[in-house]
C-alpha atoms as a PDB file:
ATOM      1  CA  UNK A   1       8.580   5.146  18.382  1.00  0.00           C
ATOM      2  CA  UNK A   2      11.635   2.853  18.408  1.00  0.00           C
ATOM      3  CA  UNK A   3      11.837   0.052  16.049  1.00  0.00           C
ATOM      4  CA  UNK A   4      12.165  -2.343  18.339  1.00  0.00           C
ATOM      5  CA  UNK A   5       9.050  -1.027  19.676  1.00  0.00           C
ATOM      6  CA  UNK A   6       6.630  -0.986  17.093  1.00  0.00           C
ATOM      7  CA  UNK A   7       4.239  -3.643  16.082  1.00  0.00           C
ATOM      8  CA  UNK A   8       4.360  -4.005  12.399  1.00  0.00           C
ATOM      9  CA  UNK A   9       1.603  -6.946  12.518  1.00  0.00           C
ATOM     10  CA  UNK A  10      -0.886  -4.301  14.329  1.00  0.00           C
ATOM     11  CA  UNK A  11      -0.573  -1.718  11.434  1.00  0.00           C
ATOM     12  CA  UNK A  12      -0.206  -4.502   9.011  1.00  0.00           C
ATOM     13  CA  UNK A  13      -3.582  -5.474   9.988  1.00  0.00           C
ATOM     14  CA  UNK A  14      -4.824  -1.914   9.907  1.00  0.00           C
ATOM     15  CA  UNK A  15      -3.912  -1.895   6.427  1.00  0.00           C
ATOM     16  CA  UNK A  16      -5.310  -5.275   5.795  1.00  0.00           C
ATOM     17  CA  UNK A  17      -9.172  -3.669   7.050  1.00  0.00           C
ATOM     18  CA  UNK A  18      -8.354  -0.987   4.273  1.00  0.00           C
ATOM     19  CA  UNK A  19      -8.046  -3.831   1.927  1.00  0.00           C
ATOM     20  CA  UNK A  20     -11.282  -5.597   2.922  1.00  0.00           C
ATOM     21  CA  UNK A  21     -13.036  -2.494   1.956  1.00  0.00           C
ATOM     22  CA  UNK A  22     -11.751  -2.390  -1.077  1.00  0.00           C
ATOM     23  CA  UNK A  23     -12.622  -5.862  -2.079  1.00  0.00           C
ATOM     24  CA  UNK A  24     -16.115  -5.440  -0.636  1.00  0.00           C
ATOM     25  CA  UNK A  25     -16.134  -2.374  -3.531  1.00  0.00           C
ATOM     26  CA  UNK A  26     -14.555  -3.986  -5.939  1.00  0.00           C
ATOM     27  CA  UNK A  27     -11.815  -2.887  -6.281  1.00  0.00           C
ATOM     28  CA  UNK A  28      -8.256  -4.541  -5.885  1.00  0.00           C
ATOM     29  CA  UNK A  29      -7.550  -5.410  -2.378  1.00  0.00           C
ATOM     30  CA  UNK A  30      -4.774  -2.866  -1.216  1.00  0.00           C
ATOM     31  CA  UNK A  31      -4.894  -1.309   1.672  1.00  0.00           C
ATOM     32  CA  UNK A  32      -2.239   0.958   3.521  1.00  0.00           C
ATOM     33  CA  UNK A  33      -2.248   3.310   6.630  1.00  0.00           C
ATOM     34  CA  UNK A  34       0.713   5.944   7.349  1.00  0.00           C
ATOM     35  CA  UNK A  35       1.570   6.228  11.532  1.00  0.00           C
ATOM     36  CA  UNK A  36       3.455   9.010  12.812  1.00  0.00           C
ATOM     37  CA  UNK A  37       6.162   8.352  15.207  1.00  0.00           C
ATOM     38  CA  UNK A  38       4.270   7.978  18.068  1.00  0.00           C
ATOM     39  CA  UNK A  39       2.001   5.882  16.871  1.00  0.00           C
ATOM     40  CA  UNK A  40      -0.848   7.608  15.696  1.00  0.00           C
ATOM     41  CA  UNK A  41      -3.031   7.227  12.452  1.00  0.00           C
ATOM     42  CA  UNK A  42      -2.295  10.049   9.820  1.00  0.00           C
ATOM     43  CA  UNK A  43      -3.986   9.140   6.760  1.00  0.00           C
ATOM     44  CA  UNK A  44      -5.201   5.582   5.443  1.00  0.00           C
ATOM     45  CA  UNK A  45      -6.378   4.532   2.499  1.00  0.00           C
ATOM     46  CA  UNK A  46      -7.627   1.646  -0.440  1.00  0.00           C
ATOM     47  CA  UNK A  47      -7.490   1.270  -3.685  1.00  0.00           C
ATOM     48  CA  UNK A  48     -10.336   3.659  -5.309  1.00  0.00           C
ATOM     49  CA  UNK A  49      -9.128   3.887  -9.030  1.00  0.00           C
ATOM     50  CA  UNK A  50     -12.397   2.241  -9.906  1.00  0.00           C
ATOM     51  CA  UNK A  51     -14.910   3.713  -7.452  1.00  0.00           C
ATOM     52  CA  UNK A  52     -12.719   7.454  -8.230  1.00  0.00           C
ATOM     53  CA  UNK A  53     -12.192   7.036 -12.032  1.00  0.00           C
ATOM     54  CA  UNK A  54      -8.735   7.288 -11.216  1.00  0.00           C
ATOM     55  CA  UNK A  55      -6.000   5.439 -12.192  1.00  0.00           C
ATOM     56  CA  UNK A  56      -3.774   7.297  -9.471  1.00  0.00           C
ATOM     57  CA  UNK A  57      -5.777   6.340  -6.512  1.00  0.00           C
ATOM     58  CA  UNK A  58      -4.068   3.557  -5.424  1.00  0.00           C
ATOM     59  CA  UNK A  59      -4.132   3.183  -1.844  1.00  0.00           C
ATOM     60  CA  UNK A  60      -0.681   4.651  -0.897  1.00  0.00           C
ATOM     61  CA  UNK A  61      -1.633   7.470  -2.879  1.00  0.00           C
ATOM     62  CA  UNK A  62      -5.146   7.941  -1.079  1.00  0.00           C
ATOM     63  CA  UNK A  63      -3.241   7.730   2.277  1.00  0.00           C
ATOM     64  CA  UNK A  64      -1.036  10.024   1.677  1.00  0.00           C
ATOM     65  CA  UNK A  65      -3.215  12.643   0.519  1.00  0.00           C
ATOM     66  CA  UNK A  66      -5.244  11.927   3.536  1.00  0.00           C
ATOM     67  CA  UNK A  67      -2.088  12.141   5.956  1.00  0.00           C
ATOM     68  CA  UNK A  68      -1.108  15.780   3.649  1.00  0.00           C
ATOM     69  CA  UNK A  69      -4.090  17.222   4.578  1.00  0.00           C
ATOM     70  CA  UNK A  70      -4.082  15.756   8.048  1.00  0.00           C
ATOM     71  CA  UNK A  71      -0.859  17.484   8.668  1.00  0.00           C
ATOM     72  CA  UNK A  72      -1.172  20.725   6.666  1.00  0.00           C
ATOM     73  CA  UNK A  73       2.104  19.540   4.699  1.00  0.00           C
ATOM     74  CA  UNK A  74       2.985  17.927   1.443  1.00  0.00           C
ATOM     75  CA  UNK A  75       6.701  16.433   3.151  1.00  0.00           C
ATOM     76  CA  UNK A  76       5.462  13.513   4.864  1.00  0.00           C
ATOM     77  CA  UNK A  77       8.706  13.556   7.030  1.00  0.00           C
ATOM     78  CA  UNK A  78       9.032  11.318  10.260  1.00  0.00           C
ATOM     79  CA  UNK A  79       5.928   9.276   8.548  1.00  0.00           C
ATOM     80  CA  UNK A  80       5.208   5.282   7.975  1.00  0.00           C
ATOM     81  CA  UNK A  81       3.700   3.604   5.567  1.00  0.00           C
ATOM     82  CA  UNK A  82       2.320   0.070   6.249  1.00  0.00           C
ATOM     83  CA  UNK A  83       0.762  -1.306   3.091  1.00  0.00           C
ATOM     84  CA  UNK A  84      -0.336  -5.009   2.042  1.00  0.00           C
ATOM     85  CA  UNK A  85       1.349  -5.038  -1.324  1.00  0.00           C
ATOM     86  CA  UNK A  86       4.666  -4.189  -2.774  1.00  0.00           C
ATOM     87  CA  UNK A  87       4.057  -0.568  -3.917  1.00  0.00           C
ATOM     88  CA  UNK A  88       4.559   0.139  -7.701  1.00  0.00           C
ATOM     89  CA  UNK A  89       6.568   2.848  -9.438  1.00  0.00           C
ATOM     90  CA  UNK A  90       4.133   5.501  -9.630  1.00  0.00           C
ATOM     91  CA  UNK A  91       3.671   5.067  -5.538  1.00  0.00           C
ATOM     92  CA  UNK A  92       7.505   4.432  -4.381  1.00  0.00           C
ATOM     93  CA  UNK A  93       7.855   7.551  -6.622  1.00  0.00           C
ATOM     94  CA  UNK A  94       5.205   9.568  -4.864  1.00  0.00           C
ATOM     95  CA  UNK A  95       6.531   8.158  -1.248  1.00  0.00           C
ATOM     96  CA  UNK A  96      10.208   9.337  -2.127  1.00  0.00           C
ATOM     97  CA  UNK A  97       8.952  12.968  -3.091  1.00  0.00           C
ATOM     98  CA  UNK A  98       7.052  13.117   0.032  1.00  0.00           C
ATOM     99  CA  UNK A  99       9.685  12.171   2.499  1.00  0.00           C
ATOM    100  CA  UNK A 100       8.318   9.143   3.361  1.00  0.00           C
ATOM    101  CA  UNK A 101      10.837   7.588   6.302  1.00  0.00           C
ATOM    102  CA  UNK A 102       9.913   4.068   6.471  1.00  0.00           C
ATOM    103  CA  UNK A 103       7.995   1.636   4.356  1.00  0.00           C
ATOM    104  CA  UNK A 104       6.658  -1.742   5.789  1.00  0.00           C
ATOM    105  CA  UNK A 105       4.602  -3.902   2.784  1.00  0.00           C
ATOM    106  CA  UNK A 106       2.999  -7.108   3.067  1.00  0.00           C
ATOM    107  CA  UNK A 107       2.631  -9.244  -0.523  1.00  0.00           C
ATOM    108  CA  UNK A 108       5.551  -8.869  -2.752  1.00  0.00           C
ATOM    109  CA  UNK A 109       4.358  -8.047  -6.190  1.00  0.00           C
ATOM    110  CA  UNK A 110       5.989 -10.146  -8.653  1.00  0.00           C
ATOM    111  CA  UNK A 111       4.656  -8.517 -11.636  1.00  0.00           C
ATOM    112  CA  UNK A 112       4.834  -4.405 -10.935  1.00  0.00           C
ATOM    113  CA  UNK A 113       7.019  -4.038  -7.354  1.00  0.00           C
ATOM    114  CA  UNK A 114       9.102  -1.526  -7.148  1.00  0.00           C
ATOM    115  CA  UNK A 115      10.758  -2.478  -4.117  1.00  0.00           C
ATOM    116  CA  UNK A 116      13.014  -5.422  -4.839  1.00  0.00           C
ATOM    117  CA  UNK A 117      10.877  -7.985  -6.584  1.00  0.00           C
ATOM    118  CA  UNK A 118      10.268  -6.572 -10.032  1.00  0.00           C
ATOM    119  CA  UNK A 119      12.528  -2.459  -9.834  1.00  0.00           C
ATOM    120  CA  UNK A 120      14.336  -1.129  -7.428  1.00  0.00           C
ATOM    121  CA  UNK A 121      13.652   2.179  -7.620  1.00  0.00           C
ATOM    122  CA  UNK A 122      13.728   2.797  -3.886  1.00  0.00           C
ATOM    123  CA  UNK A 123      16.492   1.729  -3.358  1.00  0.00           C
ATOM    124  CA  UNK A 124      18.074   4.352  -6.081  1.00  0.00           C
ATOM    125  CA  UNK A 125      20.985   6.024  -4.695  1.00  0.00           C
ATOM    126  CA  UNK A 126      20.115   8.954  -6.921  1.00  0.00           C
ATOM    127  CA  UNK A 127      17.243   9.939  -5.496  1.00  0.00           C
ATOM    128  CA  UNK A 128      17.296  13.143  -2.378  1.00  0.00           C
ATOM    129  CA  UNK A 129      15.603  10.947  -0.244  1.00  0.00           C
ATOM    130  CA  UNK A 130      16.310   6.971   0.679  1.00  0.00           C
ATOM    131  CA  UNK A 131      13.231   5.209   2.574  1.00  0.00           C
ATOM    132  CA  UNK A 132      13.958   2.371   4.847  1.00  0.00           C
ATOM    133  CA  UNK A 133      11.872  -1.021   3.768  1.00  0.00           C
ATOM    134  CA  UNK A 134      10.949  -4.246   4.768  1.00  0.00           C
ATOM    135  CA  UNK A 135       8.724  -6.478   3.348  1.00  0.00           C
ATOM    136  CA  UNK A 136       6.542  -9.722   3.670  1.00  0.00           C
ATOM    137  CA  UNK A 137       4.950  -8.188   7.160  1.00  0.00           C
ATOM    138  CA  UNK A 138       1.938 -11.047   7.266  1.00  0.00           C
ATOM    139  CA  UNK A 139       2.757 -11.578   3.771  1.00  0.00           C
ATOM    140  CA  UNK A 140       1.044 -14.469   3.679  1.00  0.00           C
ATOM    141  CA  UNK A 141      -2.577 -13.313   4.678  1.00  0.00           C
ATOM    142  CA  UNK A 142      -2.283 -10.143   2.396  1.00  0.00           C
ATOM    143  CA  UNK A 143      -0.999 -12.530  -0.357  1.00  0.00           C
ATOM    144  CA  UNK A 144      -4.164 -14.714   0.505  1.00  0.00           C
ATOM    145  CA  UNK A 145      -6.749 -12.015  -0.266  1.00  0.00           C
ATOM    146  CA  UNK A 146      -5.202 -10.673  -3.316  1.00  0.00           C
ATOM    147  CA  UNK A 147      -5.490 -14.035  -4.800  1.00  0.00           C
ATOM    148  CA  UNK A 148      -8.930 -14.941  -3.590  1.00  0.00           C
ATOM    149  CA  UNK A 149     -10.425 -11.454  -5.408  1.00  0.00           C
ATOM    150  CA  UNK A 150      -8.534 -12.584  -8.620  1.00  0.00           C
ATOM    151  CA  UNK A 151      -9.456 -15.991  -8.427  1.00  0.00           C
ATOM    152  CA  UNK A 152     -13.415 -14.868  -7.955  1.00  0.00           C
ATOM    153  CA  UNK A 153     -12.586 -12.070 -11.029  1.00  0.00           C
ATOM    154  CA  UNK A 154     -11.352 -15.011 -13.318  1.00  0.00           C
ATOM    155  CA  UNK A 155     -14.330 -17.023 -12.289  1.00  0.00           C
ATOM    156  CA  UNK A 156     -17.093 -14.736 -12.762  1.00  0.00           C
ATOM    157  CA  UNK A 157     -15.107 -14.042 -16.353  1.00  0.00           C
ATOM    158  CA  UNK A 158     -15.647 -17.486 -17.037  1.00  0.00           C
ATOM    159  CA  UNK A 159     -19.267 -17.563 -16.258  1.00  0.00           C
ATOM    160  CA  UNK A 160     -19.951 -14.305 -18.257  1.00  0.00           C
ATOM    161  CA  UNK A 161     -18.069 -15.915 -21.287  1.00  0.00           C
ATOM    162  CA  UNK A 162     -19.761 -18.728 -20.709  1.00  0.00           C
ATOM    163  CA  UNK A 163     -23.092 -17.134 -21.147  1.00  0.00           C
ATOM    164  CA  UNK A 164     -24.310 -18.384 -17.399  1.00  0.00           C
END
């Protein structure tokens, strides 16, 4: 699957289903989906650290478990990652131990990216294993739900406080 080839929107939006899910649960809307080089689905996943009791199961981690055990293999070589927020440190960590070849993110995260906006840790020269990224893929839509959950969260705070 050649770059030029690839539409990053149509995963992008895969990933943005995963996120619905999520917020239908819950939980914070991320969503992500890893595609092979042809194509294909491997593993997809949402945030579940509150439906789990997990604070690892963000939803790059849940994808790539999924996408391990869909291809018998911890080294998720030759793999992509489309996911609708800048991943944090504990997931650009987990991607760059797993081989992961390319990551595409929606939303930057301003408060806990570790792609650019906050670290750069994956873009660390010292690490094995360099992963190609690009971000803001419909960054604008996957910003959009992220603040729409928080904004209802703050709201229903408000009422609770309020004694409503």
């Amino acid at each position: 699957m050649s770059e030029t080839a690839v539409d990053h929107e149509f995963y992008m939006r895969l990933a943005l289903e995963q996120a619905k899910i999520a917020y239908s649960l819950g939980e914070v809307p991320v969503g992500a989906v890893i595609v092979d080089d042809k194509g294909s689905i491997i593993g997809s996943g949402m945030n579940r650290v509150i439906t789990d009791s997990d604070p690892s199961a963000h939803a790059e981690i849940v994808a790539m478990r999924k996408a391990g055990i869909s291809i018998g293999n911890y080294r998720l070589v030759k793999l992509n990652m489309y996911v609708t927020l800048e991943p944090c440190l504990m997931c650009t960590g987990a991607m760059i131990h797993a081989r992961i070849d390319n990551l595409y993110f929606g939303a930057f995260d301003l408060k806990t990216g570790a792609c650019s906006s906050v670290f750069n840790i994956i873009n660390d020269t010292r690490h094995n294993h360099q992963i190609h990224f690009k971000g803001g893929i419909l960054q604008s839509e996957c910003a959009h739900m992220l603040q729409s959950f928080f904004k209802e969260r703050r709201q229903a705070h408000r009422l609770s406080k309020s004694g409503v």
